[in-house]
N, C-alpha and C. Protein backbone atom coordinates (compact mmCIF):
# COMPACT_ATOMS: atom_id res chain seq x y z
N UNK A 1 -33.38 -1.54 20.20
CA UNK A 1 -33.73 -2.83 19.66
C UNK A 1 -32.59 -3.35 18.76
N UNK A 2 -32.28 -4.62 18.94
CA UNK A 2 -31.55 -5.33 18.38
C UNK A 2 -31.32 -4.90 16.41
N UNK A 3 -30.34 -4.66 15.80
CA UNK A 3 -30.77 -4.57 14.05
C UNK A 3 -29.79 -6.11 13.48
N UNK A 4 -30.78 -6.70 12.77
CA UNK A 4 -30.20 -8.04 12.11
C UNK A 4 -30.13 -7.83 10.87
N UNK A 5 -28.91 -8.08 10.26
CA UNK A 5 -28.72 -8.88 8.89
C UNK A 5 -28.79 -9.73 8.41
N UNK A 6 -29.36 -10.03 7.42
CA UNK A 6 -29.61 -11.04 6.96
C UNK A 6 -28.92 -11.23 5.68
N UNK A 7 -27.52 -12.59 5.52
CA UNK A 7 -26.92 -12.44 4.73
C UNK A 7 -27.56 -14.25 3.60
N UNK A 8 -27.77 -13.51 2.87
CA UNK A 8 -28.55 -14.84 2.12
C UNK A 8 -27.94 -15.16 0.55
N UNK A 9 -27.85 -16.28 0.72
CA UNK A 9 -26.88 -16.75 -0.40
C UNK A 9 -27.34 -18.24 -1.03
N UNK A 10 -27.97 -18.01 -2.50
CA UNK A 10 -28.39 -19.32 -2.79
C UNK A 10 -27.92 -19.19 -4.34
N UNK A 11 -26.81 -20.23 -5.27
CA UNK A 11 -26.63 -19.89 -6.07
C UNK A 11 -27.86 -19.49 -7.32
N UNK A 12 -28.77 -20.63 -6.93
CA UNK A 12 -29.92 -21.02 -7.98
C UNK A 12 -31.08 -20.61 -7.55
N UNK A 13 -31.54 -19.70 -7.17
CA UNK A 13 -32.61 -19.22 -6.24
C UNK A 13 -33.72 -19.64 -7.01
N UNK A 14 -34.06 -19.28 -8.46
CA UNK A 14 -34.78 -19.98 -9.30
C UNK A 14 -35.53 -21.14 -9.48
N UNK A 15 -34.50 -22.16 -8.66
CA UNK A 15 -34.63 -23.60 -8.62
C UNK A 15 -35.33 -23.89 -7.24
N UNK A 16 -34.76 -22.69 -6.25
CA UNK A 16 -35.47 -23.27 -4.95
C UNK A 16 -36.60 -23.06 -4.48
N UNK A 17 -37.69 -24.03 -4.33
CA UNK A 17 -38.92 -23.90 -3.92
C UNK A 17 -39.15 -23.44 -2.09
N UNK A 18 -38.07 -23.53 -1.83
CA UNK A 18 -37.56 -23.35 -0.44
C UNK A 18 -37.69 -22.15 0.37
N UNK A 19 -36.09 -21.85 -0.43
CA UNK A 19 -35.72 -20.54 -0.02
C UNK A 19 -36.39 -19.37 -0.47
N UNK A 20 -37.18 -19.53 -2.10
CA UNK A 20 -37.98 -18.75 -2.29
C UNK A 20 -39.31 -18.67 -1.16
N UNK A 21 -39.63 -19.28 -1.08
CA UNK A 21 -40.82 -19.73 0.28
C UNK A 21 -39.97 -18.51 1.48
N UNK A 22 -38.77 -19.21 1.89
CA UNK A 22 -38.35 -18.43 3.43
C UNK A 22 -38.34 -16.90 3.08
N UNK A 23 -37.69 -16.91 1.72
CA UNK A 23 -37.34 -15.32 1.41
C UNK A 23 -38.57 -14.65 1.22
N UNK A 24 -39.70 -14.77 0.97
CA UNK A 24 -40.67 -14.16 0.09
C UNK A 24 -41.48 -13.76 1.03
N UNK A 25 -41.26 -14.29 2.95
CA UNK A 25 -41.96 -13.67 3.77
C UNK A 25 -41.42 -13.43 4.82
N UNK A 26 -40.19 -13.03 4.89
CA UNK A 26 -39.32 -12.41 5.70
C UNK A 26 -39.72 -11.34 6.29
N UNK A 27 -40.09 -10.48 7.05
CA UNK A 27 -40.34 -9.11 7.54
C UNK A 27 -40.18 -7.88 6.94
N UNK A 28 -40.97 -6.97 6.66
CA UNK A 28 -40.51 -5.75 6.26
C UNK A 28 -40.33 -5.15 7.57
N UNK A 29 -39.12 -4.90 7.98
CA UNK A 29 -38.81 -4.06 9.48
C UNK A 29 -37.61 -3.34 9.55
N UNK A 30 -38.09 -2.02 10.25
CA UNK A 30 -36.83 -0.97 10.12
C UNK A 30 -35.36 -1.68 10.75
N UNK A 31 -35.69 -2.66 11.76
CA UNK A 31 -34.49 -2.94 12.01
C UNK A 31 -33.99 -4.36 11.37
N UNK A 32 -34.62 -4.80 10.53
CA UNK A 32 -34.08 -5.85 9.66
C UNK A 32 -33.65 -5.97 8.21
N UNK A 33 -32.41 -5.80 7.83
CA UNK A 33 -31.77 -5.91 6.75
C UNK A 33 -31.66 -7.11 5.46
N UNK A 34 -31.93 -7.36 4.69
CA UNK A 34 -32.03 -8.79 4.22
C UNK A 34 -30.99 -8.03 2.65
N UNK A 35 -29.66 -9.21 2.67
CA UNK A 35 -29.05 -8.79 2.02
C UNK A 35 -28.11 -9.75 1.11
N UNK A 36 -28.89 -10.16 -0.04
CA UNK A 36 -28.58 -11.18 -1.29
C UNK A 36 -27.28 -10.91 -1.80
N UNK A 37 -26.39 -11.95 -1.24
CA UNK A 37 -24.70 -11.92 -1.53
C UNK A 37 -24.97 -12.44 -3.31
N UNK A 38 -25.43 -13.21 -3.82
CA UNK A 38 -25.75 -13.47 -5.43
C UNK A 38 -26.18 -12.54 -6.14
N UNK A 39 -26.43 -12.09 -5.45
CA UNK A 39 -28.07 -10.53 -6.34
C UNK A 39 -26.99 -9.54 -6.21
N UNK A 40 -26.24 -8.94 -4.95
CA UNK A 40 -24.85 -7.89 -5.01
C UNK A 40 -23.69 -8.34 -5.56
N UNK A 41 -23.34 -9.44 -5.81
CA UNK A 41 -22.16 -10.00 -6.36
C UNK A 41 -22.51 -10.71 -7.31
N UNK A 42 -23.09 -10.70 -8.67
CA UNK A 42 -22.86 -12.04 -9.47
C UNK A 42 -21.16 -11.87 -10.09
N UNK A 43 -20.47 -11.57 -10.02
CA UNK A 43 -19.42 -11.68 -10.44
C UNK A 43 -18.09 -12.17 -9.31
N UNK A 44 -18.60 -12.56 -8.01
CA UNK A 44 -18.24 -12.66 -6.46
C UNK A 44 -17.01 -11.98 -6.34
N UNK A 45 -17.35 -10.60 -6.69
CA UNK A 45 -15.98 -9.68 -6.42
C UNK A 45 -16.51 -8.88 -5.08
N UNK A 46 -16.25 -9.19 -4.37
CA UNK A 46 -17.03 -9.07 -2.71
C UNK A 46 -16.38 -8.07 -2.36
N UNK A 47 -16.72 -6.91 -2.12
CA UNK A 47 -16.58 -5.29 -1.29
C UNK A 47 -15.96 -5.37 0.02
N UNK A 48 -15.10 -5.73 0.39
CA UNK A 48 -14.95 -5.92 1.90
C UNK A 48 -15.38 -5.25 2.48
N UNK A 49 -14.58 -3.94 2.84
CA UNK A 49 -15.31 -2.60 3.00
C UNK A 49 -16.42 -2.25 3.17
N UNK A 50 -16.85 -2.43 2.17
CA UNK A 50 -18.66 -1.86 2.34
C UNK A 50 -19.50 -3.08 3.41
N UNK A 51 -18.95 -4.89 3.39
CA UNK A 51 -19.53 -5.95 3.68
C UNK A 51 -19.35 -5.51 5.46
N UNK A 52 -17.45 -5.25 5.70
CA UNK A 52 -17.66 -5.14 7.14
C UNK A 52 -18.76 -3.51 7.75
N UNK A 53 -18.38 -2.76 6.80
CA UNK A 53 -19.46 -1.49 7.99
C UNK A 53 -20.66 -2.37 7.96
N UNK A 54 -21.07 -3.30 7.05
CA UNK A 54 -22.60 -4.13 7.02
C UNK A 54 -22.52 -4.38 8.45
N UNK A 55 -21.45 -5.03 8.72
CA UNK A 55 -21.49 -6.08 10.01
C UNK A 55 -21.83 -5.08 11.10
N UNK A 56 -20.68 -4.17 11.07
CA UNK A 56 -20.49 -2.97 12.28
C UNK A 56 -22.01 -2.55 12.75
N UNK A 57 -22.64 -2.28 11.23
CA UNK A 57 -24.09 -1.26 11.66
C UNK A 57 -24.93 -2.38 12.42
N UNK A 58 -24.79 -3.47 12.36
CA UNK A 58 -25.50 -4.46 13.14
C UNK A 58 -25.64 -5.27 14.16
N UNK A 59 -26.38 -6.02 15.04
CA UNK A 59 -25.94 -6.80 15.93
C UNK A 59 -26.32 -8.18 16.22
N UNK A 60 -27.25 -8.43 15.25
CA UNK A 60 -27.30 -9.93 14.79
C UNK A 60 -27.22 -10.25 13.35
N UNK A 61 -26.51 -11.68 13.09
CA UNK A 61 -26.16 -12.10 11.88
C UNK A 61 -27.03 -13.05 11.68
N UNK A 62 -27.93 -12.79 10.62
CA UNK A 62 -28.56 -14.27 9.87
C UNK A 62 -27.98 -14.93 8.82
N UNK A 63 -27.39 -15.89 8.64
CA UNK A 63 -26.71 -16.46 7.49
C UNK A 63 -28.00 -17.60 7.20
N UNK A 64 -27.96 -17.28 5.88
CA UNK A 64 -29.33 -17.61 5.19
C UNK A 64 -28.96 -18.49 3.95
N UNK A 65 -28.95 -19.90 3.64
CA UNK A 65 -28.90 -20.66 2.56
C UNK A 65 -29.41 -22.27 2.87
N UNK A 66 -28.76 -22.48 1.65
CA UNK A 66 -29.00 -23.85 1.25
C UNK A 66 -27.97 -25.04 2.43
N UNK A 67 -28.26 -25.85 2.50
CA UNK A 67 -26.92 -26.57 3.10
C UNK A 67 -26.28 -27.49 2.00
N UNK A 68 -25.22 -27.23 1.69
CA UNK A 68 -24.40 -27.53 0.21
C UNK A 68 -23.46 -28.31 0.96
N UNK A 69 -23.29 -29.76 0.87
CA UNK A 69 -21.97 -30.43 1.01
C UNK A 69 -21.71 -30.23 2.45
N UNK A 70 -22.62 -30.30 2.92
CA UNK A 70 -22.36 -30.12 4.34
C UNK A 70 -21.94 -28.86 5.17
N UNK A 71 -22.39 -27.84 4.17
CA UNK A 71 -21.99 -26.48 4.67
C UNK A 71 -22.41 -25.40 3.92
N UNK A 72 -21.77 -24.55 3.68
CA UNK A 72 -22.45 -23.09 2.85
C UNK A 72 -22.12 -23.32 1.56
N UNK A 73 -23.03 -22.60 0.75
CA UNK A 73 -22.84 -21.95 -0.34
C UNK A 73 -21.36 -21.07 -0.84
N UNK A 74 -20.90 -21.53 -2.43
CA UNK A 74 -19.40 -21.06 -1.97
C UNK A 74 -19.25 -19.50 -1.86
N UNK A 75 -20.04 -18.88 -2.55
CA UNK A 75 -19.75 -17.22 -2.20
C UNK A 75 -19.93 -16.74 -0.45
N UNK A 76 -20.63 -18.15 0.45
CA UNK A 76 -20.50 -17.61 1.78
C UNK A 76 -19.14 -17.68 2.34
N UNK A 77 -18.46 -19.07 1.90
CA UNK A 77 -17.25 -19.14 2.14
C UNK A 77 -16.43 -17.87 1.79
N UNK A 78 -16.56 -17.73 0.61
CA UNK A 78 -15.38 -16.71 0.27
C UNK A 78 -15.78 -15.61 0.88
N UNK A 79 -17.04 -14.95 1.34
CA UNK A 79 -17.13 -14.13 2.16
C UNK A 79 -16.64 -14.29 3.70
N UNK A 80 -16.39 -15.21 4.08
CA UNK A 80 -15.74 -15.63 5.21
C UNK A 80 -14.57 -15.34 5.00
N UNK A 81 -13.51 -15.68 4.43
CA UNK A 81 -12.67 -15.77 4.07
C UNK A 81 -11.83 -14.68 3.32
N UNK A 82 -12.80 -13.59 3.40
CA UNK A 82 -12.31 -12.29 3.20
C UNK A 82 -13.14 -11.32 3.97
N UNK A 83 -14.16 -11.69 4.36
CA UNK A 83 -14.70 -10.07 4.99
C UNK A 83 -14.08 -10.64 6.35
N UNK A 84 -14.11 -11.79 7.22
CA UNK A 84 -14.05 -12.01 8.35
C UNK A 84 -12.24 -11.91 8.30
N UNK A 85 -11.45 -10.82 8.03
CA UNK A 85 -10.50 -10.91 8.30
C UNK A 85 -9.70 -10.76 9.65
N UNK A 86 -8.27 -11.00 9.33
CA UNK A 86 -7.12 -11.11 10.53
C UNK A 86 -7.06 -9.42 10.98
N UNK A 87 -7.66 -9.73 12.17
CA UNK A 87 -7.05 -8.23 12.85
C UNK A 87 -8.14 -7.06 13.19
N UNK A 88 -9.20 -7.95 12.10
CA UNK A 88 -10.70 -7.24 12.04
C UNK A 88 -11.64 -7.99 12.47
N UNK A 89 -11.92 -9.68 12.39
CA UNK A 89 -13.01 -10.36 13.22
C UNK A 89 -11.90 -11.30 14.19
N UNK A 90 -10.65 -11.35 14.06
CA UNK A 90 -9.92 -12.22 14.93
C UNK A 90 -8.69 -11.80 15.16
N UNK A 91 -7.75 -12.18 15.73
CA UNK A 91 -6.82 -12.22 16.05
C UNK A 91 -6.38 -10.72 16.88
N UNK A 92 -5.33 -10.03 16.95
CA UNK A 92 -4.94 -9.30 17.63
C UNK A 92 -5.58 -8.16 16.89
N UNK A 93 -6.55 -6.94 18.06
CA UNK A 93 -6.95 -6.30 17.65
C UNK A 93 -8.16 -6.43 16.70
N UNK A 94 -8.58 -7.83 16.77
CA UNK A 94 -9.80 -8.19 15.71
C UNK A 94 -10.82 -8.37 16.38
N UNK A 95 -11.97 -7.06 16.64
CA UNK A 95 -13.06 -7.26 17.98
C UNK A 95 -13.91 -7.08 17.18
N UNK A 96 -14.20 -6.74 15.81
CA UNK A 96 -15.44 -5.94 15.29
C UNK A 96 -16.72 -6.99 15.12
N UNK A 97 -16.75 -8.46 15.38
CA UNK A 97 -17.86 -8.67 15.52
C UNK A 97 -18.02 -9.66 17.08
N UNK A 98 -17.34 -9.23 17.80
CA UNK A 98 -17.55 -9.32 19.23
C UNK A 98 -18.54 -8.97 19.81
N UNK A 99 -19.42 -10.16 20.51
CA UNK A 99 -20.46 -9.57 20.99
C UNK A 99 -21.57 -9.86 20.68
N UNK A 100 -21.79 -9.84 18.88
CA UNK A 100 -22.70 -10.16 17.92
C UNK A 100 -23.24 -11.53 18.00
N UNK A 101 -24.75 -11.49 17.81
CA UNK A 101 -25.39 -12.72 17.49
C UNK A 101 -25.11 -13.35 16.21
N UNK A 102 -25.51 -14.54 16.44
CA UNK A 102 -24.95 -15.62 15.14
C UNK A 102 -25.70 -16.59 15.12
N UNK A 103 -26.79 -16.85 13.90
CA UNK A 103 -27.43 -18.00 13.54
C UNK A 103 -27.86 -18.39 12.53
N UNK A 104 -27.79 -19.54 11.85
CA UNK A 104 -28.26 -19.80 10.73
C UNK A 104 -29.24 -20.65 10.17
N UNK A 105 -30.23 -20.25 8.79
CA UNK A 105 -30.96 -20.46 8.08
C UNK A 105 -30.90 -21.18 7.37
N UNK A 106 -30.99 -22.40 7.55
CA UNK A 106 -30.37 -23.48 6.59
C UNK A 106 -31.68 -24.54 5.19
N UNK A 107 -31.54 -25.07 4.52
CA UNK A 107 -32.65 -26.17 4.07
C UNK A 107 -31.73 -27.35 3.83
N UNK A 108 -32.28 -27.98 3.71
CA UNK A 108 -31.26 -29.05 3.37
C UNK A 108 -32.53 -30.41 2.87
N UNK A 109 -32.22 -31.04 1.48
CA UNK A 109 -33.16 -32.04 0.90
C UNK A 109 -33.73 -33.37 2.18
N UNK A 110 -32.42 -33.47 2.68
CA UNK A 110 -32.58 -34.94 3.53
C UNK A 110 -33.32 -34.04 4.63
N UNK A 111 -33.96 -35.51 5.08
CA UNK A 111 -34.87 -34.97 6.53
C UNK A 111 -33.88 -35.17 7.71
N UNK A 112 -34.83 -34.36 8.58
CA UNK A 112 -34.03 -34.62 10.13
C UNK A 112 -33.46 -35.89 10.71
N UNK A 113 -34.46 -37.06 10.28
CA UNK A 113 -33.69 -38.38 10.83
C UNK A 113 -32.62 -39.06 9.60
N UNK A 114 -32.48 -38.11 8.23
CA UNK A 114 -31.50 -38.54 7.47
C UNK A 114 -29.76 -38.19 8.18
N UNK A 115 -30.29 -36.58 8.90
CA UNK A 115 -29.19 -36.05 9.45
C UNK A 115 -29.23 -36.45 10.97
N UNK A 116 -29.27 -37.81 11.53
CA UNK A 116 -28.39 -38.74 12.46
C UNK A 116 -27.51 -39.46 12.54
N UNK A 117 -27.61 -40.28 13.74
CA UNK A 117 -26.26 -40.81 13.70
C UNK A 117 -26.67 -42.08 13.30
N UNK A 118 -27.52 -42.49 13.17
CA UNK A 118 -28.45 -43.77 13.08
C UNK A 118 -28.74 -43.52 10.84
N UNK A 119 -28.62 -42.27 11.09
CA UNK A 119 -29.57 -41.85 9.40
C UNK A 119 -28.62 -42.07 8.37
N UNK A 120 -28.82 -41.87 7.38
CA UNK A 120 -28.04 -41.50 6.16
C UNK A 120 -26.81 -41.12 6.23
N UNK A 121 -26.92 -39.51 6.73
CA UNK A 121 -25.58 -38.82 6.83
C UNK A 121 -24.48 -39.59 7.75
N UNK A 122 -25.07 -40.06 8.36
CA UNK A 122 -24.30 -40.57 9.98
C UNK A 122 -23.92 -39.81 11.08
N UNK A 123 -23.88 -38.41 10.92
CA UNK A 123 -24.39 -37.63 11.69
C UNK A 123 -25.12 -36.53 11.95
N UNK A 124 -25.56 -36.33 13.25
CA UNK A 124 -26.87 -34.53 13.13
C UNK A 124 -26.18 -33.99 12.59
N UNK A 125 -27.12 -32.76 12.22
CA UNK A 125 -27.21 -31.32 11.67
C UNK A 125 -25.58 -30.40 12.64
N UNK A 126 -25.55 -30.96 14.29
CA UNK A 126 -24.30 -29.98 14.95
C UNK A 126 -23.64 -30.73 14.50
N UNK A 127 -23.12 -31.62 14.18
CA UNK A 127 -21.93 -32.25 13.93
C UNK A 127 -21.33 -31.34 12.95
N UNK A 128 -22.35 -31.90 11.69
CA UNK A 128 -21.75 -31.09 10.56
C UNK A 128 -21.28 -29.46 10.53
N UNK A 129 -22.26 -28.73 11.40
CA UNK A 129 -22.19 -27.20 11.79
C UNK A 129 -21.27 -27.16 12.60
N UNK A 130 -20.59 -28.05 13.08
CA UNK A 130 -19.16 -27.49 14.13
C UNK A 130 -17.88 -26.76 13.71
N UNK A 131 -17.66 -26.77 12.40
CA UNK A 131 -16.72 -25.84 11.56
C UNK A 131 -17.56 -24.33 11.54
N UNK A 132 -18.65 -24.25 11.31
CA UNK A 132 -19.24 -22.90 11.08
C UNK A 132 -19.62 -21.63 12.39
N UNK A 133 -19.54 -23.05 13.42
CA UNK A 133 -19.77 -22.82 14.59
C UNK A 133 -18.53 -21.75 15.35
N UNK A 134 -17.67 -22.98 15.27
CA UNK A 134 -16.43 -22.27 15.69
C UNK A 134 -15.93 -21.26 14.87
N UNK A 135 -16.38 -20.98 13.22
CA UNK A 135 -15.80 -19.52 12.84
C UNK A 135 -16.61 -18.44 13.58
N UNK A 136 -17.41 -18.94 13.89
CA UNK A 136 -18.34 -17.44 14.91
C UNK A 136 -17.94 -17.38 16.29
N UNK A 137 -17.72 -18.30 16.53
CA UNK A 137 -17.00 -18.24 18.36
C UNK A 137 -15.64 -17.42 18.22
N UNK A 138 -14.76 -18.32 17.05
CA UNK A 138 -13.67 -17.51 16.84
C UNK A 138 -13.59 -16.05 16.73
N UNK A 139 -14.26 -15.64 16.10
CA UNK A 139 -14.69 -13.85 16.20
C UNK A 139 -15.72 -13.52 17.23
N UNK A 140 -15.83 -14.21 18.35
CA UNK A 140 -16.57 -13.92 19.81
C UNK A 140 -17.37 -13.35 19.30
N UNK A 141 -18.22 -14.09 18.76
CA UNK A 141 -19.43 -14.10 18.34
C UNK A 141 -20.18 -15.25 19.46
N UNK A 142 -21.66 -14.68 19.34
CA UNK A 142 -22.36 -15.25 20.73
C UNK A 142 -23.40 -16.50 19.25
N UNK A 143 -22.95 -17.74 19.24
CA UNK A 143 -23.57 -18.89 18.56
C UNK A 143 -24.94 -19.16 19.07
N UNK A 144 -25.88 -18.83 18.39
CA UNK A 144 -27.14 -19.62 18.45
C UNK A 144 -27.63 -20.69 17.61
N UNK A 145 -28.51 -22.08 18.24
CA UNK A 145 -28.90 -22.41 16.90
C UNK A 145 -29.06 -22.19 15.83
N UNK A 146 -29.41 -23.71 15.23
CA UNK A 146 -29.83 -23.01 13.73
C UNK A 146 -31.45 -22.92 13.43
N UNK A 147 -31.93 -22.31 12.40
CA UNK A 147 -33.45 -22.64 12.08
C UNK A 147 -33.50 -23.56 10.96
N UNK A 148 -33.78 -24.65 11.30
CA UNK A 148 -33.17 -25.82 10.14
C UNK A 148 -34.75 -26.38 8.84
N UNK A 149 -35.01 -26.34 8.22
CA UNK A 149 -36.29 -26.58 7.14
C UNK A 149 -35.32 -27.85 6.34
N UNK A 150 -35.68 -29.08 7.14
CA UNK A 150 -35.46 -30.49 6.64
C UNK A 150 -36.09 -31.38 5.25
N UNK A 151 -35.60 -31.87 4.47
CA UNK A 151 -36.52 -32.89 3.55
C UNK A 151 -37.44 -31.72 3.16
N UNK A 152 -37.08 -30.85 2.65
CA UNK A 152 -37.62 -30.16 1.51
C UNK A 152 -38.08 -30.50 0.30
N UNK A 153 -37.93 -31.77 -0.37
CA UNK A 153 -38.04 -31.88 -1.32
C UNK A 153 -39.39 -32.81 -1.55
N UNK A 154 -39.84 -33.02 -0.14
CA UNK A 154 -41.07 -33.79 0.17
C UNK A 154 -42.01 -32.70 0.88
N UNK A 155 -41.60 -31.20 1.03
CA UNK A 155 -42.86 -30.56 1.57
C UNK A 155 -43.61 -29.99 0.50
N UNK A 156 -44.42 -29.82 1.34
CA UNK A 156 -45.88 -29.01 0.38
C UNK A 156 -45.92 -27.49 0.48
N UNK A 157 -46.55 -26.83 -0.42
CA UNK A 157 -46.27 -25.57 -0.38
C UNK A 157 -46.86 -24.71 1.27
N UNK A 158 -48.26 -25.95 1.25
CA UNK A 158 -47.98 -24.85 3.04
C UNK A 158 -47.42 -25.53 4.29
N UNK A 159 -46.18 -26.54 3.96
CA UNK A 159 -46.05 -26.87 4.95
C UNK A 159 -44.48 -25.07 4.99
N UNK A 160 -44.16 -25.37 3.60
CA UNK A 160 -42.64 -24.23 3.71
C UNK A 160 -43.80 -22.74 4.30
N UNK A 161 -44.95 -22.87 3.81
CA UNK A 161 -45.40 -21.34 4.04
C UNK A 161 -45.43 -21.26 5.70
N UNK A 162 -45.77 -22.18 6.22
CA UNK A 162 -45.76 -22.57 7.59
C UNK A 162 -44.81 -21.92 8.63
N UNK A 163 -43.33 -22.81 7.63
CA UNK A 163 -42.02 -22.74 8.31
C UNK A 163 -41.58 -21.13 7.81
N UNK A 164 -41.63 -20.77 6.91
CA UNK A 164 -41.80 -19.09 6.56
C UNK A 164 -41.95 -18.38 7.39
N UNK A 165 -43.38 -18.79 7.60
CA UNK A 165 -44.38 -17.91 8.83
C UNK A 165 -43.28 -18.01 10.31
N UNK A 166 -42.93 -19.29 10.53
CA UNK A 166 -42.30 -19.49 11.92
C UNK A 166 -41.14 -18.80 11.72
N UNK A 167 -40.62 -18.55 11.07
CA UNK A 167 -39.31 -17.54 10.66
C UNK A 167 -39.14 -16.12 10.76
N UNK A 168 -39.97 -15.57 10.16
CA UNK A 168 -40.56 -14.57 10.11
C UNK A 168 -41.11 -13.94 11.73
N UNK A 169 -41.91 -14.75 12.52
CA UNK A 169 -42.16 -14.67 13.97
C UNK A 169 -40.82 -14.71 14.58
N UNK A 170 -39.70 -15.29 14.66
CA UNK A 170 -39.21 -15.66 15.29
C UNK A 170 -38.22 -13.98 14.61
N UNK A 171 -38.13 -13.51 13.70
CA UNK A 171 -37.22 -12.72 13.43
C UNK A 171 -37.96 -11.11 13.75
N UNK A 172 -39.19 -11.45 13.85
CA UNK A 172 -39.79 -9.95 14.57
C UNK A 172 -39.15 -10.15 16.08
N UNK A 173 -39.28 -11.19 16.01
CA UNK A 173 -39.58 -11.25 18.01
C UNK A 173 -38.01 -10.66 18.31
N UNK A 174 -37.27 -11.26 17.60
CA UNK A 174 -35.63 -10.86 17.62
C UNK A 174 -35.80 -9.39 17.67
N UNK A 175 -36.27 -8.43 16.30
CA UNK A 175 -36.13 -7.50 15.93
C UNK A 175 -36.70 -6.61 17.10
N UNK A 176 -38.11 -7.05 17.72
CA UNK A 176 -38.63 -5.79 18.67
C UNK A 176 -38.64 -6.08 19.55
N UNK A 177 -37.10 -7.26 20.20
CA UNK A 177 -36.70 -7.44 21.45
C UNK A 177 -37.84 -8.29 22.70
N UNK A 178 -38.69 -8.38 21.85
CA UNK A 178 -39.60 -9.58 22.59
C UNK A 178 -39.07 -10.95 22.94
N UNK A 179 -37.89 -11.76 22.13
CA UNK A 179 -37.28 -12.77 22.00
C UNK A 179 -35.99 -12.11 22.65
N UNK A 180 -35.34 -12.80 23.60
CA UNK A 180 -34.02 -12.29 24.60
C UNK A 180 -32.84 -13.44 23.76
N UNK A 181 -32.35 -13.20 22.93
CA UNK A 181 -30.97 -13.76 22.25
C UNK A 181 -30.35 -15.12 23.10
N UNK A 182 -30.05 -14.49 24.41
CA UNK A 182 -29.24 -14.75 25.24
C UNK A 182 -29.56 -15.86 26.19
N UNK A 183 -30.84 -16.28 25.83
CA UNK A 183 -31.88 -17.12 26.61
C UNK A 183 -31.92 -18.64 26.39
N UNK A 184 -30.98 -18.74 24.74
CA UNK A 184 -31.45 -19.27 23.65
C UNK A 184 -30.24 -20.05 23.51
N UNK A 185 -29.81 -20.88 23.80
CA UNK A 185 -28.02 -21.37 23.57
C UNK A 185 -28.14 -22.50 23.88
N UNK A 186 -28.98 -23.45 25.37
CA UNK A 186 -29.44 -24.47 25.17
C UNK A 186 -30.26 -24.84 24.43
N UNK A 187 -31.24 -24.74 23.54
CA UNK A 187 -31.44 -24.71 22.52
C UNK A 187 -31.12 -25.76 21.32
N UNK A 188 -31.86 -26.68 20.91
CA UNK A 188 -32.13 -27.56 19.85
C UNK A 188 -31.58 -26.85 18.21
N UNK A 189 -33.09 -26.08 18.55
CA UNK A 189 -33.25 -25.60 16.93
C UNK A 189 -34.17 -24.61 17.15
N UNK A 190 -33.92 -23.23 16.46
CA UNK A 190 -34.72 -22.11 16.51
C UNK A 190 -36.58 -22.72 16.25
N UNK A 191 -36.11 -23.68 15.41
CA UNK A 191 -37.84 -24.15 15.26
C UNK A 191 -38.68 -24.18 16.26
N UNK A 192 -38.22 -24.27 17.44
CA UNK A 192 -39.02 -25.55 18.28
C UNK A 192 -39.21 -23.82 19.18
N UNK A 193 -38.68 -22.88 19.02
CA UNK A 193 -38.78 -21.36 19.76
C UNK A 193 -40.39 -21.04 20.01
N UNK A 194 -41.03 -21.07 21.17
CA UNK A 194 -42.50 -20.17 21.56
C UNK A 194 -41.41 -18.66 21.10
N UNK A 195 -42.28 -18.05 20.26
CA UNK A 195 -42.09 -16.78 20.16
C UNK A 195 -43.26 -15.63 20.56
N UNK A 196 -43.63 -16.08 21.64
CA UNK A 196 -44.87 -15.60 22.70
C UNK A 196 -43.91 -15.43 24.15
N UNK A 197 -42.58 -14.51 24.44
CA UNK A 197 -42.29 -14.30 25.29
C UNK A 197 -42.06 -13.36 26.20
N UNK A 198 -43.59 -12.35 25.83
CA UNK A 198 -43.64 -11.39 27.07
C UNK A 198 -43.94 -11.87 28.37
């Protein structure tokens, strides 16, 4: 069976009615890892070392936050930017996360029709994810949607317990191989996933 990490990164966790919601019912499962880059680093002196065997022991990546400025949280960056190194996730001789699943956990205040082309932002949710996208392709990494929890700041506590719950399903189904990874690439948004696929 598949083992996922879950790399989750919110500076203010305190503040978020959100992510506390997604985090607080995540799975207890032998093959699922859930692993707070803020809570191991408040000082963001990031372990490389210890971060890549993280990667190695695993074979799917959950990147788990806020959507900040149109992208990650900065300790995800700088974890990019040092664990995903030259020679080790890319370039010559850089295979170690080849292969690996890749998807992310995002919230973001504005709603789904803020993030169109018609909306607010002026464009979707892939637009903006096409930089994050391609750092996972770049390390032949296999890109899946994202699981996106929109206009947060207008839900109710059971609409997030809801989207929790759908998270949580969708990350067993991953975990005890009921959900096929590979199935999943045309694909919208992990949301919209039946996770009823025996």
């Amino acid at each position: 069976m598949p083992r996922i990490l879950i790399l989750f990164a919110h500076p203010r966790l305190e503040k978020s009615r959100a992510n506390r919601a997604l985090a607080s019912r995540l799975p207890a499962h032998r093959n699922i890892t859930f692993h707070d880059l803020y809570e191991q680093y408040p000082d963001l002196n990031i372990d490389i070392r210890r971060e890549q065997s993280l990667l190695e022991a695993h074979d799917m990546v959950v990147l788990h936050h806020p959507f900040y400025w149109y992208s990650v949280p900065p300790i995800m960056k700088q974890y990019f930017d040092l664990v995903y190194g030259f020679g080790w996730a890319y370039g010559p001789g850089g295979t170690a996360l080849k292969g690996k699943h890749c998807f992310h956990v995002l919230t973001s205040g504005g709603n789904e029709q803020a993030y169109s082309v018609d909306g607010f932002h002026g464009n979707d949710l892939h637009a903006f994810m096409l930089p994050l996208q391609r750092t996972a392709t770049l390390c032949g990494m296999h890109w899946l949607p994202p699981f996106a929890v929109q206009g947060t700041h207008r839900m109710s506590d059971t609409d997030l317990a809801q989207a929790a719950d759908r998270l949580a399903a969708i990350l067993l189904g991953f975990a005890e191989g009921s959900i096929d990874p590979d199935t999943l690439g045309t694909m919208d948004r992990l949301n919209d996933l039946t996770t009823d696929r025996r």
